[in-house]
C-alpha atoms as a PDB file:
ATOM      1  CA  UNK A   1      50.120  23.753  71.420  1.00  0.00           C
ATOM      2  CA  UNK A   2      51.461  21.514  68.737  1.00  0.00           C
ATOM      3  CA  UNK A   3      50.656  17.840  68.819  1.00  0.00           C
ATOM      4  CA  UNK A   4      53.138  15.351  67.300  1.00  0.00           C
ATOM      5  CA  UNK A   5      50.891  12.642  66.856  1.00  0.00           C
ATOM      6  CA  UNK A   6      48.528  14.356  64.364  1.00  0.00           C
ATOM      7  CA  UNK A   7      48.814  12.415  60.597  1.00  0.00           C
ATOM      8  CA  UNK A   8      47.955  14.701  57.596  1.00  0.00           C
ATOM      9  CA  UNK A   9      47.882  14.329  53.969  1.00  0.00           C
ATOM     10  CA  UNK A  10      51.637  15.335  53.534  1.00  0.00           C
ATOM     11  CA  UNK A  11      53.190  16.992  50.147  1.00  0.00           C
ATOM     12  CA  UNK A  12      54.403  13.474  49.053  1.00  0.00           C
ATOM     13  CA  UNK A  13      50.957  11.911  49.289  1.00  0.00           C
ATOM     14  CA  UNK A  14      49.432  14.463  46.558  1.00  0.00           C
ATOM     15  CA  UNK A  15      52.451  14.168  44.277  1.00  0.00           C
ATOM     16  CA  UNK A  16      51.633  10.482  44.275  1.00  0.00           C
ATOM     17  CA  UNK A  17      48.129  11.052  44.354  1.00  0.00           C
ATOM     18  CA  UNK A  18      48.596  13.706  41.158  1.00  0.00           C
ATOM     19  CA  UNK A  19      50.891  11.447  39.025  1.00  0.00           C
ATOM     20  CA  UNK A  20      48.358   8.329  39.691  1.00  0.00           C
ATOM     21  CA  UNK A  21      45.995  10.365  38.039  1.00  0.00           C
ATOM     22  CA  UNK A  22      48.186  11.836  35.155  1.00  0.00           C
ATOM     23  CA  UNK A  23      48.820   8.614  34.322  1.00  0.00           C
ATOM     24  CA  UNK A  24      44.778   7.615  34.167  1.00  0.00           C
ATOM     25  CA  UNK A  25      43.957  10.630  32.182  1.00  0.00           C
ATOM     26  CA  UNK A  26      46.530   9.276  29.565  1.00  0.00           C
ATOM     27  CA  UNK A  27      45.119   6.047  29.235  1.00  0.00           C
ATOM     28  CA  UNK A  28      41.842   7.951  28.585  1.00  0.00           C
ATOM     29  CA  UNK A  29      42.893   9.593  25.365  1.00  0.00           C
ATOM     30  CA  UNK A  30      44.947   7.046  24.385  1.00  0.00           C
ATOM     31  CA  UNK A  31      41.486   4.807  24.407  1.00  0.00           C
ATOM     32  CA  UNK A  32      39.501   7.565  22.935  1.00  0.00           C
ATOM     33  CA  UNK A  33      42.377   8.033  20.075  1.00  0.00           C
ATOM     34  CA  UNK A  34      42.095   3.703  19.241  1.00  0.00           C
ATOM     35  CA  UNK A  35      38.526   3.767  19.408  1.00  0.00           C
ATOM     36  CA  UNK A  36      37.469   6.139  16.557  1.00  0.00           C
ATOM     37  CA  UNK A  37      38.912   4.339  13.952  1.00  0.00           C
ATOM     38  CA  UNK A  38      37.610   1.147  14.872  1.00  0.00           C
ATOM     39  CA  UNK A  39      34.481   2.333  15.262  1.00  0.00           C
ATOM     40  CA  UNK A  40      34.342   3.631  11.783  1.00  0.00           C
ATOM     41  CA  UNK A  41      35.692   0.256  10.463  1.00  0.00           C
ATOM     42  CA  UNK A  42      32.737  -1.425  11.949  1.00  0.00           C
ATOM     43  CA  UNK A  43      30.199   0.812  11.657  1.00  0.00           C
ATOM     44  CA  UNK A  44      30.658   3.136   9.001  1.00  0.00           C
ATOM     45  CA  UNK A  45      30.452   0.526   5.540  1.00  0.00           C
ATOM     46  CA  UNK A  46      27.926  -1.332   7.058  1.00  0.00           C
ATOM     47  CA  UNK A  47      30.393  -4.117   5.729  1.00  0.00           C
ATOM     48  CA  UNK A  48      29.187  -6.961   8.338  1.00  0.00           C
ATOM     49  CA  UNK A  49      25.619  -6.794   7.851  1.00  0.00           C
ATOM     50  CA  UNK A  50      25.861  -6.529   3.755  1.00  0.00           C
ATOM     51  CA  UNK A  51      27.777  -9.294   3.965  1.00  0.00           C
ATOM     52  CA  UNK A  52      25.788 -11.563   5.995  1.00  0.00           C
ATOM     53  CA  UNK A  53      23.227 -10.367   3.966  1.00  0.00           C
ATOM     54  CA  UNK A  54      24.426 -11.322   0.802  1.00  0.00           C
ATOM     55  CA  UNK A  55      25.553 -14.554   2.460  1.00  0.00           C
ATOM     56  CA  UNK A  56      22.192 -16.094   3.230  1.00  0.00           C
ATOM     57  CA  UNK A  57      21.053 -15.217   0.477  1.00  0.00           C
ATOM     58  CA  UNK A  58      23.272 -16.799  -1.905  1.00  0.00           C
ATOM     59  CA  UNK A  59      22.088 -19.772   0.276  1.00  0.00           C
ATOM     60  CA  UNK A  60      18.676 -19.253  -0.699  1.00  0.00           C
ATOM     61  CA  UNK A  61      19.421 -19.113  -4.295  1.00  0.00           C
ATOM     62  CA  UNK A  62      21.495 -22.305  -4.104  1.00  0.00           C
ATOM     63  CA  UNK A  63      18.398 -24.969  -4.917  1.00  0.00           C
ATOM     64  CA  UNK A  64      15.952 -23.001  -6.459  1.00  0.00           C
ATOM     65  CA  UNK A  65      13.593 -24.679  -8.646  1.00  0.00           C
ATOM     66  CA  UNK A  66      12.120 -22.235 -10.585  1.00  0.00           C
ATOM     67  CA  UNK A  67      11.877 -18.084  -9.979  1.00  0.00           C
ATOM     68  CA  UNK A  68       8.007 -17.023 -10.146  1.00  0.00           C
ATOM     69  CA  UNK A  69       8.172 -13.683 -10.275  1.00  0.00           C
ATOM     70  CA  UNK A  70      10.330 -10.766 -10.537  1.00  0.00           C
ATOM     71  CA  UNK A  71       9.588  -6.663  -9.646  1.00  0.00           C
ATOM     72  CA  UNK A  72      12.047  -3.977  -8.797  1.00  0.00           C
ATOM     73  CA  UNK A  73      11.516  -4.672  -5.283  1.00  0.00           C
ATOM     74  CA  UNK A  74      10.414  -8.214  -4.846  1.00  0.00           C
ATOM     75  CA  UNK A  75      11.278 -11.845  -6.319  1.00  0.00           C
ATOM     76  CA  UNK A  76       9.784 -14.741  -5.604  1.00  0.00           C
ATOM     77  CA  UNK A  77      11.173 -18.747  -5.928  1.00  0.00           C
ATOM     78  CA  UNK A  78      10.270 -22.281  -5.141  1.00  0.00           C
ATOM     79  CA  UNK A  79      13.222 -24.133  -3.435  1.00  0.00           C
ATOM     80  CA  UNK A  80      12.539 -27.699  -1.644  1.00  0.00           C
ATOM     81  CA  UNK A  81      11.290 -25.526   1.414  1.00  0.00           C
ATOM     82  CA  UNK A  82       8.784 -23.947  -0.461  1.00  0.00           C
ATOM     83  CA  UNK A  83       7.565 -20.511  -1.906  1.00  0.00           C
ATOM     84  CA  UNK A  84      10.499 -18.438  -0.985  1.00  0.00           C
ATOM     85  CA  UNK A  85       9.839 -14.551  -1.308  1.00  0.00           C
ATOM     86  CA  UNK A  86      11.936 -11.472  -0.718  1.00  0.00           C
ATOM     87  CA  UNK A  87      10.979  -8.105  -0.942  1.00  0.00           C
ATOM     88  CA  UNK A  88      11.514  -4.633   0.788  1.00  0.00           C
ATOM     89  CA  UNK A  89       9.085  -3.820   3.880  1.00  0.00           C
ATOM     90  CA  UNK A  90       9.154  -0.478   4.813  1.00  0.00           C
ATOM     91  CA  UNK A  91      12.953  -0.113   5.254  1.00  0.00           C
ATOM     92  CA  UNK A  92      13.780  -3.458   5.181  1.00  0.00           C
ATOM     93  CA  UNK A  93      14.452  -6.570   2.965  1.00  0.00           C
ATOM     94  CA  UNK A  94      12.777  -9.205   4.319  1.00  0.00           C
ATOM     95  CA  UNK A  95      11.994 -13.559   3.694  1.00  0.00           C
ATOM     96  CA  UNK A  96       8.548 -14.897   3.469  1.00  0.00           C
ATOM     97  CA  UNK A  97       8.246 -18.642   3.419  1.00  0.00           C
ATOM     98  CA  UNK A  98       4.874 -19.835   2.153  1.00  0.00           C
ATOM     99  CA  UNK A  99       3.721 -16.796   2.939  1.00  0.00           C
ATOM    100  CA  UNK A 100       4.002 -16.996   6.465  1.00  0.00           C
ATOM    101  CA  UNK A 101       6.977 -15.686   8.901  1.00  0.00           C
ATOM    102  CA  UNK A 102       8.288 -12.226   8.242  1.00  0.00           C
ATOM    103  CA  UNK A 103      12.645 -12.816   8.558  1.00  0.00           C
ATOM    104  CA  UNK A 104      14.307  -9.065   8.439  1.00  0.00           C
ATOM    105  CA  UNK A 105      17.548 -10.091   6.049  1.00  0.00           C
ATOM    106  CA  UNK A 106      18.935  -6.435   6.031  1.00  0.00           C
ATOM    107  CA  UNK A 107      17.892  -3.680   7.770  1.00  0.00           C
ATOM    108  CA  UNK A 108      17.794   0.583   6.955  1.00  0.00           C
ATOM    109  CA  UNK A 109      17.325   0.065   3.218  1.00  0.00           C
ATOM    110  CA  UNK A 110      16.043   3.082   1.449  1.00  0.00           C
ATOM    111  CA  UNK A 111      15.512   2.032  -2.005  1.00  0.00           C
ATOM    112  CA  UNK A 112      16.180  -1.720  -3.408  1.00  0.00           C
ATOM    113  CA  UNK A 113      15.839  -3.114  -7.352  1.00  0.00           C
ATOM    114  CA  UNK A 114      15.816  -6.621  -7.989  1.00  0.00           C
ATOM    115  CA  UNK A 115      16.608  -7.636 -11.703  1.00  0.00           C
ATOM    116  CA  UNK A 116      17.050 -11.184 -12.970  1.00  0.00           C
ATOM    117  CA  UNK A 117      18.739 -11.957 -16.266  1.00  0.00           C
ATOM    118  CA  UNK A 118      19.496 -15.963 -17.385  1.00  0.00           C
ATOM    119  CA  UNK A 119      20.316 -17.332 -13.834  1.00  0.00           C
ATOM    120  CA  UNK A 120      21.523 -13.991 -12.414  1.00  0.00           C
ATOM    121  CA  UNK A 121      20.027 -11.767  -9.710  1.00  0.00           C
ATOM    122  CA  UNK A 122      20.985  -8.023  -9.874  1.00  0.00           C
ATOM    123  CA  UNK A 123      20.480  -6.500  -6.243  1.00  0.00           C
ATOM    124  CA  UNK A 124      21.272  -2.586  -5.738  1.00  0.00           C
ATOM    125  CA  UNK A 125      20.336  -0.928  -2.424  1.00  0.00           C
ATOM    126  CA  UNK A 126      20.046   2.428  -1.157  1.00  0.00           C
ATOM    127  CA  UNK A 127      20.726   2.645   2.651  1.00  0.00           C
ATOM    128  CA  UNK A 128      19.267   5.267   4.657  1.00  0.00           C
ATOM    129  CA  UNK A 129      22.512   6.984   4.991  1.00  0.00           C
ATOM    130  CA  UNK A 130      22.934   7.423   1.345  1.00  0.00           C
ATOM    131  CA  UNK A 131      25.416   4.051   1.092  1.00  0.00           C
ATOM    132  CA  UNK A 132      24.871   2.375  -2.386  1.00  0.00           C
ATOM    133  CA  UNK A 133      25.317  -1.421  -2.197  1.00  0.00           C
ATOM    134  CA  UNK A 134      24.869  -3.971  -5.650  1.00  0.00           C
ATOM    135  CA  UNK A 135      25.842  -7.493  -5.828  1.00  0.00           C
ATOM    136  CA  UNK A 136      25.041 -10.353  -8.273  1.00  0.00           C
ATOM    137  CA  UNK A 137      23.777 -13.749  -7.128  1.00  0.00           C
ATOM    138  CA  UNK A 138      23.881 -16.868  -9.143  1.00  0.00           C
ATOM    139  CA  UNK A 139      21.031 -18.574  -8.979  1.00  0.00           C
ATOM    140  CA  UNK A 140      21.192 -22.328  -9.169  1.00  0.00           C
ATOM    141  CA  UNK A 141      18.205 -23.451 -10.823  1.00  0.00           C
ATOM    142  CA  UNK A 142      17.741 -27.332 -10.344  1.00  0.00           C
ATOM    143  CA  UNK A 143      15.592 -30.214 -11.905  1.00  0.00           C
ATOM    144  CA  UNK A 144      12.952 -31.692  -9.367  1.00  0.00           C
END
């Protein structure tokens, strides 16, 4: 008792079926195998947020007026916005303006040292992952 009309899933249809998927599972690794090394580009160096980092605060040091006060892990300046502070919180460097408003500038900092010498500041952090960063910042001091 054989029906004619009946429609299964013939040999042809899983060979299709098979290389459809072959050719997914390639993609796959083929993402996997670009992905790792961007993701170390990006994340391992921490490059983007130093930088940033380092950016704005070069900014900050642009109109200074005069630097107060200096400790390993804070300095403190007078720009035309006001009493300008940074220092490491916990484990992060962060801006006070006037003593008020708590800006995070960089973020997983184990250790920091500020030093200033003439119209230099010395920064060298310790990142939680063991990452050493330094940088020197001119600082433009300028005649009210």
């Amino acid at each position: 008792m054989k029906r004619l009309d009946e429609k299964g899933y013939s040999l042809v249809e899983s060979i299709i079926h098979l290389l459809i998927f072959i050719m997914l599972i390639q993609f796959t690794v083929l993402f996997f195998y670009w992905k790792a090394p961007v993701e170390n580009v990006y994340q391992g160096d921490l490059l983007g947020e130093w930088e940033l980092f380092s950016l704005e605060l070069q900014e900050l040091l642009e109109e200074v007026t005069r630097v107060e006060e200096v400790k390993p892990t804070l300095i403190t300046f007078h720009t035309q916005r006001g009493k300008i502070t940074i220092h490491q919180y916990d484990t992060m460097l962060r801006k006070v303006v006037d003593g008020t408003g708590h800006v995070p500038l960089l973020v997983n900092v184990k250790s920091s040292k500020f030093t200033v010498k003439d119209s230099e500041l010395k920064i060298a952090v310790e990142m939680k992952d063991g990452m050493r960063k330094e940088r020197t910042f001119v600082i433009g001091l300028y005649q009210e």
